[in-house]
Structures are given as C-alpha cells and as structure tokens.
N, C-alpha and C. Protein backbone atom coordinates (compact mmCIF):
# COMPACT_ATOMS: atom_id res chain seq x y z
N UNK A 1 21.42 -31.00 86.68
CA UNK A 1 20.98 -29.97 85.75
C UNK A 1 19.47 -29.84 85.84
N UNK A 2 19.11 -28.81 85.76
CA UNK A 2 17.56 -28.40 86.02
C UNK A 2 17.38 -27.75 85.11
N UNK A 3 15.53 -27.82 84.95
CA UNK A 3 15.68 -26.43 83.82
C UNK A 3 15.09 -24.96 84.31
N UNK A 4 15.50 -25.21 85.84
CA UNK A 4 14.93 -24.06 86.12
C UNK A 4 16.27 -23.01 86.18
N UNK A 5 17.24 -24.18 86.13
CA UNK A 5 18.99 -23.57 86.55
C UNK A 5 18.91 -22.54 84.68
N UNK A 6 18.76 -23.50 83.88
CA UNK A 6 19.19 -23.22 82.69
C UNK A 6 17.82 -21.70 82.18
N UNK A 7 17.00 -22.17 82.67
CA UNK A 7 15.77 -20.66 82.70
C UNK A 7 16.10 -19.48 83.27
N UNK A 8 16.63 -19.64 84.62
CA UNK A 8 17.25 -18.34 85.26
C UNK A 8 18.52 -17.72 84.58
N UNK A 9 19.69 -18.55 83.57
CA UNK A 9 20.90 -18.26 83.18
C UNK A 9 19.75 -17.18 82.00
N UNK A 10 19.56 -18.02 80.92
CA UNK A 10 18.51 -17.00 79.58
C UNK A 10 18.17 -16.04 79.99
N UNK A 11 17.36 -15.95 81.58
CA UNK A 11 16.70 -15.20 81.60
C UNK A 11 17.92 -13.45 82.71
N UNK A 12 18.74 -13.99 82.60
CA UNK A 12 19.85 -12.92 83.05
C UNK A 12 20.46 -12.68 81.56
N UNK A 13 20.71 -13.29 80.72
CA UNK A 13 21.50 -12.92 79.41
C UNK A 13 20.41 -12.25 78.68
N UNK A 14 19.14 -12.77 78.77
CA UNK A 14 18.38 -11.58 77.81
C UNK A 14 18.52 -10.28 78.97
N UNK A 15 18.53 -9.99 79.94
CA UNK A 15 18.84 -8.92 80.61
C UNK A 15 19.73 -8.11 79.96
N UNK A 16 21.18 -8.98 80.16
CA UNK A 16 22.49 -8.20 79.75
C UNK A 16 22.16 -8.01 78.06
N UNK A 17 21.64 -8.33 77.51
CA UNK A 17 21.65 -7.69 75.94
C UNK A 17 20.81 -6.03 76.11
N UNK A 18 20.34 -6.38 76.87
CA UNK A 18 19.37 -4.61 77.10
C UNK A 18 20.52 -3.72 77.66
N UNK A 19 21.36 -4.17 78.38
CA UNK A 19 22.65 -3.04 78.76
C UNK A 19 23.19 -2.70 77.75
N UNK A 20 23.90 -3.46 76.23
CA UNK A 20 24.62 -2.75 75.33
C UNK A 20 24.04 -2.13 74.51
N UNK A 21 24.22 -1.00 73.71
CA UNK A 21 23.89 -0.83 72.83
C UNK A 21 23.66 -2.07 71.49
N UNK A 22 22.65 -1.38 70.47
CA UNK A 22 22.64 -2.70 69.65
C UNK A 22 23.76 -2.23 68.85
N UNK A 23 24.18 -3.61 68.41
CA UNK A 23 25.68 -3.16 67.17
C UNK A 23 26.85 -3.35 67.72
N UNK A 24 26.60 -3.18 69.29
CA UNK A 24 27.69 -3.08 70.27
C UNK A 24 28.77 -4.41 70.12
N UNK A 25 29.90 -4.85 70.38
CA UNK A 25 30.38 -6.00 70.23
C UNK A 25 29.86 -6.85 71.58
N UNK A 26 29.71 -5.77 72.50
CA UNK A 26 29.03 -6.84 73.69
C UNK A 26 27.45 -7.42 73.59
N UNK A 27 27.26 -6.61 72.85
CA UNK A 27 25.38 -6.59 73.00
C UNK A 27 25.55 -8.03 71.52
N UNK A 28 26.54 -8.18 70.52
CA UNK A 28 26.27 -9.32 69.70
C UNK A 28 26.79 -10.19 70.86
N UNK A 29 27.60 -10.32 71.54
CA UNK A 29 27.94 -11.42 72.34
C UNK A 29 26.84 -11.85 73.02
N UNK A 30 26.30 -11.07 73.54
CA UNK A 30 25.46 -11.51 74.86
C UNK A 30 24.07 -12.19 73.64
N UNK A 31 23.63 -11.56 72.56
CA UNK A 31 22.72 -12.33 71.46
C UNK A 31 23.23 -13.57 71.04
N UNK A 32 24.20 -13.39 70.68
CA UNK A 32 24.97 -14.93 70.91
C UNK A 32 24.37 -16.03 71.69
N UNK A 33 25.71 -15.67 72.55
CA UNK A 33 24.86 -16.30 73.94
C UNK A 33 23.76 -16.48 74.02
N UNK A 34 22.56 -15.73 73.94
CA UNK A 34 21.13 -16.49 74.31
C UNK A 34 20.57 -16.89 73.48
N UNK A 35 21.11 -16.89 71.68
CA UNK A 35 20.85 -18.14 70.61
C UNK A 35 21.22 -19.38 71.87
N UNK A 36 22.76 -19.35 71.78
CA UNK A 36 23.27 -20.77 72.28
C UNK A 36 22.86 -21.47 73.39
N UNK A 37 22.21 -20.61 74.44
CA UNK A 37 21.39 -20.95 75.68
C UNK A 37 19.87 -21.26 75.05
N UNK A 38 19.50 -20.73 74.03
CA UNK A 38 18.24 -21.29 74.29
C UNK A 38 17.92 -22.55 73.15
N UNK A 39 19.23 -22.80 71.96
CA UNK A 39 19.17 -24.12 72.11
C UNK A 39 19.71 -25.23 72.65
N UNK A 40 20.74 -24.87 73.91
CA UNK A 40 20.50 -25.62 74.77
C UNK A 40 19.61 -26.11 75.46
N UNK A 41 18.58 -25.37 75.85
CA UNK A 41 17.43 -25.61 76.17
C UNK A 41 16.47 -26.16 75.56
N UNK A 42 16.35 -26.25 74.54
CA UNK A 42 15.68 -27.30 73.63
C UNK A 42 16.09 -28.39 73.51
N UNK A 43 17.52 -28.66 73.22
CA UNK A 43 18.38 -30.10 73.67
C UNK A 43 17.98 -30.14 74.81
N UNK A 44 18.02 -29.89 75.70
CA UNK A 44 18.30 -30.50 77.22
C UNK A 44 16.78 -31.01 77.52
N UNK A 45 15.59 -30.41 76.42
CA UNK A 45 14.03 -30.98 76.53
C UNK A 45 13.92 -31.67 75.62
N UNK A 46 14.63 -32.21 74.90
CA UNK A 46 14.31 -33.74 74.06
C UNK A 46 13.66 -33.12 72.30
N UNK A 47 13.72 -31.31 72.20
CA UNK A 47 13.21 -30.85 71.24
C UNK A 47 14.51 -31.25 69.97
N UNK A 48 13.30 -30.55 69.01
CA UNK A 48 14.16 -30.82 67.36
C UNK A 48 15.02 -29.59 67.75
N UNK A 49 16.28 -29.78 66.89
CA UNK A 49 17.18 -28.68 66.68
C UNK A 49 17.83 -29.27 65.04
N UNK A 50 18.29 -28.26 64.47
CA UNK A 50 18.50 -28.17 63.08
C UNK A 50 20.54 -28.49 63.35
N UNK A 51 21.14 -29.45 62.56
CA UNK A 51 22.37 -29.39 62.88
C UNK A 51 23.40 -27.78 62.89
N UNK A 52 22.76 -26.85 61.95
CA UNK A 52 23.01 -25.79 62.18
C UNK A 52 23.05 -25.20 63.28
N UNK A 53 21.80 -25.03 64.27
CA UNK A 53 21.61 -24.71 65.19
C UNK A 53 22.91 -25.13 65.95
N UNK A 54 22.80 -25.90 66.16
CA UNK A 54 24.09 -26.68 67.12
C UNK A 54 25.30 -26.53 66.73
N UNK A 55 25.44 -26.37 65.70
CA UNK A 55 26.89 -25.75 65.26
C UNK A 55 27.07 -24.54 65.69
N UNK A 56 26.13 -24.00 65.74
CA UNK A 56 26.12 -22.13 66.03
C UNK A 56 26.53 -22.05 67.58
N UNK A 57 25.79 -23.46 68.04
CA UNK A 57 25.46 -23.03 69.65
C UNK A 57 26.65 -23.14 70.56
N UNK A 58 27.74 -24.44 69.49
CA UNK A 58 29.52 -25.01 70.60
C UNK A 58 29.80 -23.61 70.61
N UNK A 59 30.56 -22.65 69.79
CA UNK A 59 31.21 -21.90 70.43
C UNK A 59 30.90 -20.72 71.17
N UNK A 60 29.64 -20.40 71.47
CA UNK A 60 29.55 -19.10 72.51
C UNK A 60 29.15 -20.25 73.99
N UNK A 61 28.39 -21.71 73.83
CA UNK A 61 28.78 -22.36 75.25
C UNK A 61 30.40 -22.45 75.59
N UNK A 62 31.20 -22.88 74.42
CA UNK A 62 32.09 -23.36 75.11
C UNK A 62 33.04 -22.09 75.32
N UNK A 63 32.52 -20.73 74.86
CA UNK A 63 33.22 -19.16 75.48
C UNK A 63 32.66 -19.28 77.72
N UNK A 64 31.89 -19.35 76.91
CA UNK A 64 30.87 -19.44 78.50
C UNK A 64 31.54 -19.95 79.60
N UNK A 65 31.52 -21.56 78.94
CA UNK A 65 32.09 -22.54 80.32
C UNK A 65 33.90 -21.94 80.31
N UNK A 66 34.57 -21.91 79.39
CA UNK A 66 35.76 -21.11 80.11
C UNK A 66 35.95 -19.55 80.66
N UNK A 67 35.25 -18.82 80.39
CA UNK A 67 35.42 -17.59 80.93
C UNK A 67 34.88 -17.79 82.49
N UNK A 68 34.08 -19.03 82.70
CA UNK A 68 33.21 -18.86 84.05
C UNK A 68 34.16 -19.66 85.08
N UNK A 69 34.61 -20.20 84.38
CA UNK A 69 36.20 -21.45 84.36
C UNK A 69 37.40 -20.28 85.45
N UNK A 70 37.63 -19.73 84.38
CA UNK A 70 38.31 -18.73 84.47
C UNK A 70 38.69 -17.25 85.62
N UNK A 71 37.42 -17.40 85.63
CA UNK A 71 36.56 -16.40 86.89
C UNK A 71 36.70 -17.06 87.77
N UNK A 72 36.23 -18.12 87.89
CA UNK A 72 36.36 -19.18 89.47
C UNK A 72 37.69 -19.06 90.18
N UNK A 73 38.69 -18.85 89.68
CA UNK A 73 39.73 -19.11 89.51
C UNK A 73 40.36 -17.96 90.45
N UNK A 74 39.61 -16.58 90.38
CA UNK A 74 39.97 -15.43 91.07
C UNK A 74 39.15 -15.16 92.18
N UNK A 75 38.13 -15.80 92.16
CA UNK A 75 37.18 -15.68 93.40
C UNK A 75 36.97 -16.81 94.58
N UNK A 76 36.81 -16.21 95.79
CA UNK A 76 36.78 -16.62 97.49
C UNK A 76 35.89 -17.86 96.97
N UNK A 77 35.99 -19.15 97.44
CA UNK A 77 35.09 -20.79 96.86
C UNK A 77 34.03 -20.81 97.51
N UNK A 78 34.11 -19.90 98.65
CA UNK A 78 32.91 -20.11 99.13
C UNK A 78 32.08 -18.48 98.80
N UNK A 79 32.27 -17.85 98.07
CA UNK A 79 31.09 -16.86 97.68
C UNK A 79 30.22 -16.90 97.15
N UNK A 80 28.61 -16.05 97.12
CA UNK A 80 27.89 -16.46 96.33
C UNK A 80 28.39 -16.50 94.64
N UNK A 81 29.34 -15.65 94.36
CA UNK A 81 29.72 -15.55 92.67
C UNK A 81 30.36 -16.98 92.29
N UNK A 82 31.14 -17.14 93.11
CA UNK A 82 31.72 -18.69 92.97
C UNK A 82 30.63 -19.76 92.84
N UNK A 83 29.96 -20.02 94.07
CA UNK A 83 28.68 -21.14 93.71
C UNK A 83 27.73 -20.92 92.52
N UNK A 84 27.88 -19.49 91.88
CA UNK A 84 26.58 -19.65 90.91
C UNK A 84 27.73 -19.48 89.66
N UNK A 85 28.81 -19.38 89.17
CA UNK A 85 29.64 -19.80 88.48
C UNK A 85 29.98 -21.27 88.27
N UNK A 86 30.17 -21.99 89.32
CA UNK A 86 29.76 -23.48 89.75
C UNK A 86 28.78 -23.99 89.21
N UNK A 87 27.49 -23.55 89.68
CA UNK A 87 26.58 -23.92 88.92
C UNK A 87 26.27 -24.35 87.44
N UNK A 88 26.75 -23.07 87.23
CA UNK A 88 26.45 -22.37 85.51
C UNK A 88 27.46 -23.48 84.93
N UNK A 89 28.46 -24.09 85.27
CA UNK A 89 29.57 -24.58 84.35
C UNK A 89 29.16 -25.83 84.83
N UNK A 90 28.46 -26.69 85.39
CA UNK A 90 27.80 -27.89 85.65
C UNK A 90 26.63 -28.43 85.26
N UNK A 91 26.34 -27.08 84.62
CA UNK A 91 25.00 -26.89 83.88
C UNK A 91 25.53 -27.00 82.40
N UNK A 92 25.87 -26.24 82.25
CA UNK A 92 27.00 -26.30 80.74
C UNK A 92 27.64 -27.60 80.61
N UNK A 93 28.49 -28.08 80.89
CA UNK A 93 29.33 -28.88 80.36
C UNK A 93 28.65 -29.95 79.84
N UNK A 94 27.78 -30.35 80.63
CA UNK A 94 27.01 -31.87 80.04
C UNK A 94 25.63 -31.49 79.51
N UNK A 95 25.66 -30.26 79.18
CA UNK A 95 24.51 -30.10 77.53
C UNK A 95 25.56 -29.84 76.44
N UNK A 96 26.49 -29.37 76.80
CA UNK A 96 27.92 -29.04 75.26
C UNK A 96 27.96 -30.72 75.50
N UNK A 97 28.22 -31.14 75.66
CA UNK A 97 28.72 -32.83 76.10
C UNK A 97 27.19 -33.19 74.80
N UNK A 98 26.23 -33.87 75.17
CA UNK A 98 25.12 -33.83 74.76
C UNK A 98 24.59 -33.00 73.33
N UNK A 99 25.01 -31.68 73.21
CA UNK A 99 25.53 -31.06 71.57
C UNK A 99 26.40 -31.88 70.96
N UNK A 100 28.00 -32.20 71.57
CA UNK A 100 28.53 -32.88 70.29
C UNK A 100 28.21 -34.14 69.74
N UNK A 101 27.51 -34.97 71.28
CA UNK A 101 27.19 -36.19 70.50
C UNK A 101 26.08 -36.08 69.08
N UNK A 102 24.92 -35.14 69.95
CA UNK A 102 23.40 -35.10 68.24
C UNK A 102 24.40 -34.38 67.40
N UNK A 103 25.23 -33.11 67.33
CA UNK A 103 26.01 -33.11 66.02
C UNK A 103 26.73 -34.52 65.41
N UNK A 104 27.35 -35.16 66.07
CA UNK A 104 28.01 -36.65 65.87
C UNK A 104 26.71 -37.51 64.94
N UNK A 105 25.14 -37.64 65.56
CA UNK A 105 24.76 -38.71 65.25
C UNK A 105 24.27 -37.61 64.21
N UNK A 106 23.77 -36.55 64.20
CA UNK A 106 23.13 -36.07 62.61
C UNK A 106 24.32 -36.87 61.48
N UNK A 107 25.90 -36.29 61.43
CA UNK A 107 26.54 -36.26 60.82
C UNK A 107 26.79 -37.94 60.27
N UNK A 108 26.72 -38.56 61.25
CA UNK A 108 26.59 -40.37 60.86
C UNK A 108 25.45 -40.38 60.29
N UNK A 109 24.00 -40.01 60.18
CA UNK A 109 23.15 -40.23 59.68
C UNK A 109 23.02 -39.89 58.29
N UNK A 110 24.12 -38.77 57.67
CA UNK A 110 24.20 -38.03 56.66
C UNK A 110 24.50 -39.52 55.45
C-alpha cells in the first residue's frame, strides 16, 4: 500500500463527483466515497480520526472493495482495468482491516 496508490484513487473520485449533477444519487455516492477515501488516508498516516468518522467511512469502502471485487470478475486478468482494480482492492482491504480494529480500540477505551 502506498500513498501515492491511495492519492491517485481521491484524486479520480473527486473527478467523478464533477460528472454528476449535485443531488444526483451518483454524485452523493461518489461524495461518499471521497469522505471514506480521504479518511482512509488519514488512518493509513497515523492521523486523528473521530470514531464517527470511521463509522461513516466502513460502508462506502466496503461498497468499493466489492463492486471492484465484482468487476474483476468480468474482465481479461491481464488488462490494464483488471490490474488497477487489483490494485485498488489491495489497497482497500487492509486500511478497512485497520478501520475496524481503531473503531474496536476507541470502543474498548469507552
């Protein structure tokens, strides 16, 4: 995991929010999404995150890692869409991994 992997993903999802309209159900998804990407990115740099935050952030990662899951699934293994789907879900899994534990230890700390 890099954070240059996890900089280039943000920096394509703030893209795709400029394609929908605002209000749009895609254009909240894709805002979603780059809440949940960019506190991943603060987890994955050792920053504060609010247990809220991280609550917000499991379910549009864990939409992410299965739809990309999912996709793999229909595409040639050796294409570029496949390797950067690959990517993206190797990148994902072990910062969602890494979310549930700091949700875990906030919640023991309570």
């Amino acid at each position: 995991m890099t954070s240059d992997d996890l900089s280039e993903l943000i920096a394509t999802v703030k893209q795709q929010v400029t394609l929908f309209p605002e209000g749009a159900s895609q254009h909240t998804l894709q805002v979603n999404r780059l809440i949940a990407l960019e506190v991943a990115q603060a987890v994955s740099r050792h920053e504060s995150v609010t247990s809220e935050e991280l609550k917000r952030a499991v379910a549009p990662l864990a939409s992410l890692i299965s739809k990309s899951e999912k996709a793999l699934t229909k595409l040639k293994p050796d294409s570029w869409q496949a390797q950067r789907l690959e990517r993206n879900v190797s990148l994902l899994v072990p910062i969602l991994n890494l979310i549930h534990h700091k949700l875990a230890e906030k919640e023991n700390s309570i």
